[in-house]
Protein backbone atom coordinates (compact mmCIF):
# COMPACT_ATOMS: atom_id res chain seq x y z
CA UNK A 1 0.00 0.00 0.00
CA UNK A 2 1.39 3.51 -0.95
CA UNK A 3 1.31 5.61 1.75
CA UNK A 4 2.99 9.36 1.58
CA UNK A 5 3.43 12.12 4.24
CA UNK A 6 4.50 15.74 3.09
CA UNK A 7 6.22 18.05 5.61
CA UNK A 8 7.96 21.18 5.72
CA UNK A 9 4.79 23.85 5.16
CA UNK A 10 4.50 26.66 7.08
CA UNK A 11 4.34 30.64 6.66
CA UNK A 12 7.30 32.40 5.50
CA UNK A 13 7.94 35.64 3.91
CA UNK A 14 8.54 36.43 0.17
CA UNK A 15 11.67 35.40 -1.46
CA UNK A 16 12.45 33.11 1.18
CA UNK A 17 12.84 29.37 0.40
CA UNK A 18 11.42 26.32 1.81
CA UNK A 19 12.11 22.67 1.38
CA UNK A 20 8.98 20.42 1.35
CA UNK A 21 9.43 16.39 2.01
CA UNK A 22 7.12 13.73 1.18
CA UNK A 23 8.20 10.49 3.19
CA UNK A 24 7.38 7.06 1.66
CA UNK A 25 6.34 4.82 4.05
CA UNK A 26 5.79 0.55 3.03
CA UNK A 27 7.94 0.88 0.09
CA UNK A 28 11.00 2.17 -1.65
CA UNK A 29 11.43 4.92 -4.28
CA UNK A 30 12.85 2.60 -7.22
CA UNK A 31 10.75 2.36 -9.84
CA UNK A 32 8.68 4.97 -8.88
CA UNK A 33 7.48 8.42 -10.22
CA UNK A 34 6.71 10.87 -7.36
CA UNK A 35 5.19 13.88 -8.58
CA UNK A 36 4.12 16.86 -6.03
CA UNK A 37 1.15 18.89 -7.26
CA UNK A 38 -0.29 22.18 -5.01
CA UNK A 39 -4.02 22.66 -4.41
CA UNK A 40 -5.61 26.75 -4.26
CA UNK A 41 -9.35 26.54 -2.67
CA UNK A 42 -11.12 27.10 -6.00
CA UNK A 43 -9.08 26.02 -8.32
CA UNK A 44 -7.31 23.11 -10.57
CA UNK A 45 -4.32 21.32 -8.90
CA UNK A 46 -1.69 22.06 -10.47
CA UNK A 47 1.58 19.91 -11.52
CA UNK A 48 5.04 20.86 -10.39
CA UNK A 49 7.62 18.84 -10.66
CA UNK A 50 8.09 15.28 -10.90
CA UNK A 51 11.03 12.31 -10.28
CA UNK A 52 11.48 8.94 -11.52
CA UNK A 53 13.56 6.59 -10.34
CA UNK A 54 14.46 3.15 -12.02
CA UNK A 55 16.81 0.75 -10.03
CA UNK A 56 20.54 1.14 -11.30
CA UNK A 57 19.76 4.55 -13.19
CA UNK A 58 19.95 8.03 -12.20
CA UNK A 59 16.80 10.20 -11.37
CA UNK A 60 15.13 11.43 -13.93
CA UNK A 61 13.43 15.12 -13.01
CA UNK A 62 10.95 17.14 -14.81
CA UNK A 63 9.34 20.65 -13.89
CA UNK A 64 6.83 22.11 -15.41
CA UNK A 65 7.57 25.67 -17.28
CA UNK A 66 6.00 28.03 -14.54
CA UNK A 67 8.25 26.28 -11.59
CA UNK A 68 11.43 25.42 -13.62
CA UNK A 69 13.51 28.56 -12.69
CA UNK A 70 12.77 27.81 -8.96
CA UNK A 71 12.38 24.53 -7.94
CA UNK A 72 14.47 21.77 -7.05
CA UNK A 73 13.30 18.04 -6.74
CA UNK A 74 15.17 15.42 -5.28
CA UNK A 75 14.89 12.64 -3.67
CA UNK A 76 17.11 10.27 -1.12
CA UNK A 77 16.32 6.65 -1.41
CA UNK A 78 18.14 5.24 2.04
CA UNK A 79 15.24 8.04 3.51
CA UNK A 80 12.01 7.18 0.81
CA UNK A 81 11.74 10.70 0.89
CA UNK A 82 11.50 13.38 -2.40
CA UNK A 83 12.37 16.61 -2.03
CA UNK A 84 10.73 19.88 -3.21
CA UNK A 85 12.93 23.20 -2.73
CA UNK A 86 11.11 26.06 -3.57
CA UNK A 87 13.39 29.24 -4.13
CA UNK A 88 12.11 33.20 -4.10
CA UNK A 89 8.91 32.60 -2.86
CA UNK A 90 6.46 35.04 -3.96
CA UNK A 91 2.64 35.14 -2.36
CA UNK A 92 1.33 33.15 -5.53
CA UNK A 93 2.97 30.12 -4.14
CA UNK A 94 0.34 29.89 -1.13
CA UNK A 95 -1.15 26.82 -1.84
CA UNK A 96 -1.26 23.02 0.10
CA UNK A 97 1.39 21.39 -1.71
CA UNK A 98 0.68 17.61 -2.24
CA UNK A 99 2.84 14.28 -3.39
CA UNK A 100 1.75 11.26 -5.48
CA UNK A 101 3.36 8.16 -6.13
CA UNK A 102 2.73 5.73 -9.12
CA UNK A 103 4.98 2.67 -9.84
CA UNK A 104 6.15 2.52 -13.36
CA UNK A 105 9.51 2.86 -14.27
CA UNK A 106 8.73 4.81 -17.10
CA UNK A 107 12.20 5.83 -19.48
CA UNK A 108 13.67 8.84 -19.25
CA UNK A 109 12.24 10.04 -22.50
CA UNK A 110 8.61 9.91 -21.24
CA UNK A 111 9.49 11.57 -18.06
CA UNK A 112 10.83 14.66 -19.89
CA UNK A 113 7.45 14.50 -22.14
CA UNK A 114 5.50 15.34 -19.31
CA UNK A 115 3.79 12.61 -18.80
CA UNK A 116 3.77 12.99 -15.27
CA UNK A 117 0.86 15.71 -15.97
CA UNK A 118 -0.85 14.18 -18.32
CA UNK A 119 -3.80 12.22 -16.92
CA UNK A 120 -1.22 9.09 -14.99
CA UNK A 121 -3.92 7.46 -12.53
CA UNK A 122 -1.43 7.67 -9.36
CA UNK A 123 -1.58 4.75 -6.78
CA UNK A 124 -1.51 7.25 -3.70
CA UNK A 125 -1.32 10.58 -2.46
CA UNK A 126 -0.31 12.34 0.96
CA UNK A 127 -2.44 14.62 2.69
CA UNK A 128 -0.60 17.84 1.78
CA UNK A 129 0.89 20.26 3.50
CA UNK A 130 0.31 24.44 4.00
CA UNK A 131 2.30 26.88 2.56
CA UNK A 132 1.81 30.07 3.25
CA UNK A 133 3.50 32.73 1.69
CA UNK A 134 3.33 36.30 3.36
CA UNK A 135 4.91 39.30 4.73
């Protein structure tokens, strides 16, 4: 059973940065994607950044346009755990910030397609965690 927990939310001021973890618990990260999405009351979730990992490979990252220029994914497979570093926050990044998990060891080629936005049925998500970004 895939079960996530994101940490690392909280209020902070603009241009600040913040580093977001989302803990796998029951199973490791190879052969995984682990996407993190953010959630705005009222709106679409929205796709950030994504890693797969396929046993004896390197990670393969993706970022969607808006986030590329400031965040950082990574992930540390002795911990389960996938990073998101957000850089310069600015207000527009108040949002609960979310992580999925889907095995598939999908090739690198497909991960820098996008196709970790594009409709994958994921086989669990965390709870999310608050960001707040203010002065």
């Amino acid at each position: 059973q895939v079960q996530l927990v994101e940490s690392g939310g909280g209020l902070v001021q603009p241009g600040n940065s913040l580093t977001l973890s989302c803990a796998a618990t029951g199973f490791t990260l190879d052969n995984y994607v682990i996407a993190w999405f953010r959630q705005v009351p009222g709106q679409e979730r929205e796709g950030l950044s994504c890693v797969s990992r396929r046993t004896g490979r390197s990670d393969y990252p993706y970022y969607e346009n808006s986030v590329k220029d400031r965040f950082t994914i990574s992930g540390d497979n002795a911990k389960s755990t996938v990073y998101l570093q957000i850089n310069n926050l600015k207000a527009e990044d108040t949002a609960v910030y979310l992580c999925a998990a889907k095995r598939a060891p999908y090739t690198e080629a497909a991960i820098r397609a996008g196709i970790c936005f594009k409709g994958l049925n994921y086989d669990g998500w965390g709870q999310g965690t608050q960001v707040t970004v203010s002065a």
